[in-house]
N, C-alpha and C. Protein backbone atom coordinates (compact mmCIF):
# COMPACT_ATOMS: atom_id res chain seq x y z
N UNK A 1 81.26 149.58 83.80
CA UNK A 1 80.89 148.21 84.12
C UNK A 1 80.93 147.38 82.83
N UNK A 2 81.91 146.57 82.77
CA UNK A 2 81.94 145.27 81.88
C UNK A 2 80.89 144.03 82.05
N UNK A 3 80.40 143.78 79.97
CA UNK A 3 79.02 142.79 80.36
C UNK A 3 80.09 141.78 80.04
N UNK A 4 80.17 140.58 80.73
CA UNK A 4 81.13 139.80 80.63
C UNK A 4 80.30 138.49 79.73
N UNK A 5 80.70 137.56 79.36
CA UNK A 5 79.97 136.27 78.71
C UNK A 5 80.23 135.33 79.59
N UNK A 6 78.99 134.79 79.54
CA UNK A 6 78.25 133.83 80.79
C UNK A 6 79.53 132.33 81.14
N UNK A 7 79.80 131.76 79.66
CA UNK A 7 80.63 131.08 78.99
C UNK A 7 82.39 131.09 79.28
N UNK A 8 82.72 132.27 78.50
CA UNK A 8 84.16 132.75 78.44
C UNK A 8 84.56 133.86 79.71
N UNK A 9 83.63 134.68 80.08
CA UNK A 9 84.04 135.47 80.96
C UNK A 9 84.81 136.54 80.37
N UNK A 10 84.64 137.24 78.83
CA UNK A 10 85.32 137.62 78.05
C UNK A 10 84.04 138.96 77.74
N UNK A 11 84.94 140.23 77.87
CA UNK A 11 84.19 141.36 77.48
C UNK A 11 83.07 140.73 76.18
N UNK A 12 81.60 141.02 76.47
CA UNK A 12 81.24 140.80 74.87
C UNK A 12 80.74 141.94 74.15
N UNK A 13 81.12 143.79 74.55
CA UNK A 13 81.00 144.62 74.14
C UNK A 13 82.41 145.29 73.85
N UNK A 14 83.62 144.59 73.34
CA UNK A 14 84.79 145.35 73.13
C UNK A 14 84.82 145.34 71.70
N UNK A 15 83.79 145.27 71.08
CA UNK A 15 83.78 145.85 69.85
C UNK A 15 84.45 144.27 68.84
N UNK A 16 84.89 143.18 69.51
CA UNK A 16 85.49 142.30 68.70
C UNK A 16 84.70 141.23 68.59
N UNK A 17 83.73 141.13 67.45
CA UNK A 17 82.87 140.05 67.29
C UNK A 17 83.37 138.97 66.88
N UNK A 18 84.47 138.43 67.24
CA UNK A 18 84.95 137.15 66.80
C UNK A 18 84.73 135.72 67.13
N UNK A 19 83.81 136.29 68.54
CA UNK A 19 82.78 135.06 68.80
C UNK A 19 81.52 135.27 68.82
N UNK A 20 81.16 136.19 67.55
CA UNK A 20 79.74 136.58 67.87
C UNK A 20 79.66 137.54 68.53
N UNK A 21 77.93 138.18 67.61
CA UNK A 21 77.54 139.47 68.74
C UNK A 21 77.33 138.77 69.55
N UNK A 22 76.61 140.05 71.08
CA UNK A 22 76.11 139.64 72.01
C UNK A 22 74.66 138.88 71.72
N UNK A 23 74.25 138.04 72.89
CA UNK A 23 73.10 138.11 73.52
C UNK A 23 72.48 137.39 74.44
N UNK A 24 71.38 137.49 74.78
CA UNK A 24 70.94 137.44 76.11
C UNK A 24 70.92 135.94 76.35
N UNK A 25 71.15 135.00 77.02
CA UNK A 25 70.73 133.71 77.24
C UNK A 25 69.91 133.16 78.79
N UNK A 26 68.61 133.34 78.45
CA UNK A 26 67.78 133.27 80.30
C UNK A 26 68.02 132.03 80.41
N UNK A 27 68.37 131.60 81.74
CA UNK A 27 68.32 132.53 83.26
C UNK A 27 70.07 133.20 83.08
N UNK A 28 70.98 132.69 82.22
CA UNK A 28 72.26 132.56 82.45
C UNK A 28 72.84 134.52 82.47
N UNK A 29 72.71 135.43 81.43
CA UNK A 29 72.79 136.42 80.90
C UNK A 29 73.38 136.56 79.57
N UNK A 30 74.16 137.59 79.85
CA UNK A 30 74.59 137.90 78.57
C UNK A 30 75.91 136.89 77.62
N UNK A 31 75.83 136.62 76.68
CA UNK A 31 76.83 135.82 76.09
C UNK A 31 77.73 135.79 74.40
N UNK A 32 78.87 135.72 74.40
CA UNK A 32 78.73 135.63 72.94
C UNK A 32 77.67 134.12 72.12
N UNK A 33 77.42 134.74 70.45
CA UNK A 33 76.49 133.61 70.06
C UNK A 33 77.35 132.68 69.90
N UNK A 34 78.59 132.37 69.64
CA UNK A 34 79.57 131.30 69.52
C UNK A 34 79.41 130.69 71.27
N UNK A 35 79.68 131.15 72.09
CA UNK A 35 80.07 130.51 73.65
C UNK A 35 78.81 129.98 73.28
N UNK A 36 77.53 130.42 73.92
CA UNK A 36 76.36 129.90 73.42
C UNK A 36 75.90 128.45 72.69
N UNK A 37 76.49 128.87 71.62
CA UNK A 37 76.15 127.63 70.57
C UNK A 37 77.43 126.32 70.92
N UNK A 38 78.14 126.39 71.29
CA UNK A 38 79.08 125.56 71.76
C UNK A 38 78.56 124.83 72.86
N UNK A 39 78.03 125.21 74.08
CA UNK A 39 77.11 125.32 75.21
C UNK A 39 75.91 124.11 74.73
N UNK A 40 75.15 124.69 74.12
CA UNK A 40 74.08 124.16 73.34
C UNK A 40 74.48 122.30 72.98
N UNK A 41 75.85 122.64 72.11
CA UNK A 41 75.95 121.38 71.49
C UNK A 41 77.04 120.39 72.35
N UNK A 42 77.30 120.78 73.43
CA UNK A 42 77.99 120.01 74.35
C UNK A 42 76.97 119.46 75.19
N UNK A 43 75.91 120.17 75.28
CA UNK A 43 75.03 119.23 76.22
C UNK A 43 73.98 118.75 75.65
N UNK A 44 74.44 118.51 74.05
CA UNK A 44 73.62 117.91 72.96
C UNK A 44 71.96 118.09 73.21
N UNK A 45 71.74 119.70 73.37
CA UNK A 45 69.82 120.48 73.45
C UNK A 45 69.64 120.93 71.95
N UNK A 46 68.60 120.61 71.73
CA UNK A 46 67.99 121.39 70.37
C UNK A 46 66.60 121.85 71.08
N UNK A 47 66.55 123.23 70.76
CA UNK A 47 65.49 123.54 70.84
C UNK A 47 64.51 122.96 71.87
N UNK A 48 65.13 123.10 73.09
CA UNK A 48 64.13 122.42 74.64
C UNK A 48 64.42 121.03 74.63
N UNK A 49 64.98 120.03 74.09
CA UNK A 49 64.77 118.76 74.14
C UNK A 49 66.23 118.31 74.09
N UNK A 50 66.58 117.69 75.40
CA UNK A 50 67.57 117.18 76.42
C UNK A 50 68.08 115.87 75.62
N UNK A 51 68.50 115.63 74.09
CA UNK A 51 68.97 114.77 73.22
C UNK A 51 69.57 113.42 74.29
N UNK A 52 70.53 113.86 75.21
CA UNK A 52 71.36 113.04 75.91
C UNK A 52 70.78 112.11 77.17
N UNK A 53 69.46 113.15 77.36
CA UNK A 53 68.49 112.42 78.64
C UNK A 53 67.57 111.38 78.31
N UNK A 54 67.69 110.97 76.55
CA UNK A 54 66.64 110.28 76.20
C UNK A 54 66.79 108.76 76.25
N UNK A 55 65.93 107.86 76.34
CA UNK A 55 66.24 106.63 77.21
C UNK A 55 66.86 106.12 75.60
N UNK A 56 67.40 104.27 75.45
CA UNK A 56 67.22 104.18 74.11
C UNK A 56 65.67 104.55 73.12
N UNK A 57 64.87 103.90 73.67
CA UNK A 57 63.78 103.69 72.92
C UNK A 57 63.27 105.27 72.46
N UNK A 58 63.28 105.60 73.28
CA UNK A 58 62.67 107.48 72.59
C UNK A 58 63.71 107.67 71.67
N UNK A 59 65.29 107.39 72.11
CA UNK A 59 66.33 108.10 70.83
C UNK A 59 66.13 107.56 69.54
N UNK A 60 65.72 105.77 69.41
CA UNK A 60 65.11 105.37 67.92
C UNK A 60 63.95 105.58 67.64
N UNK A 61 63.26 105.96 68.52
CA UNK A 61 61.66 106.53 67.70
C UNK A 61 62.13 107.83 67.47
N UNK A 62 62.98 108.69 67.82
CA UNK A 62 63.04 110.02 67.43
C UNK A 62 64.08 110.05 65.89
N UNK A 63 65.08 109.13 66.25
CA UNK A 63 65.65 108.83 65.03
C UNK A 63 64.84 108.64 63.76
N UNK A 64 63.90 107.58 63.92
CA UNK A 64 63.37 107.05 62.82
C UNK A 64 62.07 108.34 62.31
N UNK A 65 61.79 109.07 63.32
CA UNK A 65 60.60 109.92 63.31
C UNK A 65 61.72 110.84 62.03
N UNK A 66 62.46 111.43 62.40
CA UNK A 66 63.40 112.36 61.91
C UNK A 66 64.27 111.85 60.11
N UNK A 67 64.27 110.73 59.91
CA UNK A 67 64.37 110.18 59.19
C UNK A 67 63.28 110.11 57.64
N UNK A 68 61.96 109.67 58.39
CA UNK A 68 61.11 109.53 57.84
C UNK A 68 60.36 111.46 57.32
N UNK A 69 60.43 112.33 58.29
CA UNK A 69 60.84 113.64 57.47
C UNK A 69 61.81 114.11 56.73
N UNK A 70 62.99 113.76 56.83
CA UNK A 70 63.77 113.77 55.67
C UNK A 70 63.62 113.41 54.26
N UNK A 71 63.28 111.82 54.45
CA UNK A 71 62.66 111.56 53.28
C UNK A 71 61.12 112.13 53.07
N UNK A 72 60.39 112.47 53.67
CA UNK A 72 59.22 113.17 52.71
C UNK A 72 59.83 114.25 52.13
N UNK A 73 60.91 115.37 52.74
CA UNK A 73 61.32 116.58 52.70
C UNK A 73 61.69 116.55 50.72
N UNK A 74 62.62 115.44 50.89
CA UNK A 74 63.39 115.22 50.12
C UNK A 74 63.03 114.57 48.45
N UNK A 75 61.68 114.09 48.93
CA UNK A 75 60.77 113.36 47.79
C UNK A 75 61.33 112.10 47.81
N UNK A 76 62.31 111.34 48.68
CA UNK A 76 62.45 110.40 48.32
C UNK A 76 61.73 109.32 49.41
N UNK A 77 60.01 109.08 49.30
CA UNK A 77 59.41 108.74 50.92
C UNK A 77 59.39 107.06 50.09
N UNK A 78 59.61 106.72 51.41
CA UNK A 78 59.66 105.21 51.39
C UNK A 78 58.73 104.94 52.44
N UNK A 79 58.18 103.71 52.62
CA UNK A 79 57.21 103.29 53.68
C UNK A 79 58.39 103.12 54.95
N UNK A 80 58.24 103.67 55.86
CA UNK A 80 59.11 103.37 57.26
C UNK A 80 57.83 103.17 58.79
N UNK A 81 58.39 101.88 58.73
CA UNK A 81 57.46 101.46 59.91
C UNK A 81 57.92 102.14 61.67
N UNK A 82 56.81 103.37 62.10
CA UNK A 82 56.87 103.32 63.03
C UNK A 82 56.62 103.09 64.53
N UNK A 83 57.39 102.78 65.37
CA UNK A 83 56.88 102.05 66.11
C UNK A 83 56.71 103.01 67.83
């Protein structure tokens, strides 16, 4: 029995990691980490949060939120008004 990838439909135990080992992706199954991560960034998700479902106003408060950690990250913090 072949574990096929959820993605490609492509053996992901023939020994050719060229898209990545396997692994598991719930509910979907098994996958290479390349199909996966491709997956991920086509339906623009990070980490639970639906980037593409966000109205404007959440995408510039998240922008500016994300911004304003950069610059603390970075030492270069400027006052950024958020709203």
């Amino acid at each position: 029995m072949a574990l096929n990838c959820f993605f490609c439909s492509e053996c992901v135990v023939s020994g050719d990691n060229s898209k990545g080992r396997p692994l598991t992706v719930p509910p979907y199954g098994v996958a290479h980490t390349h199909c996966a991560e491709q997956d991920l960034m086509q339906k623009r998700l990070f980490r639970g949060l639906h980037i593409a479902d966000l109205d404007e106003k959440c995408f510039a408060e998240l922008k500016e939120m994300v911004l304003a950690e950069d610059n603390h990250r970075n030492g270069t913090s400027q006052e950024i008004d958020l709203f």
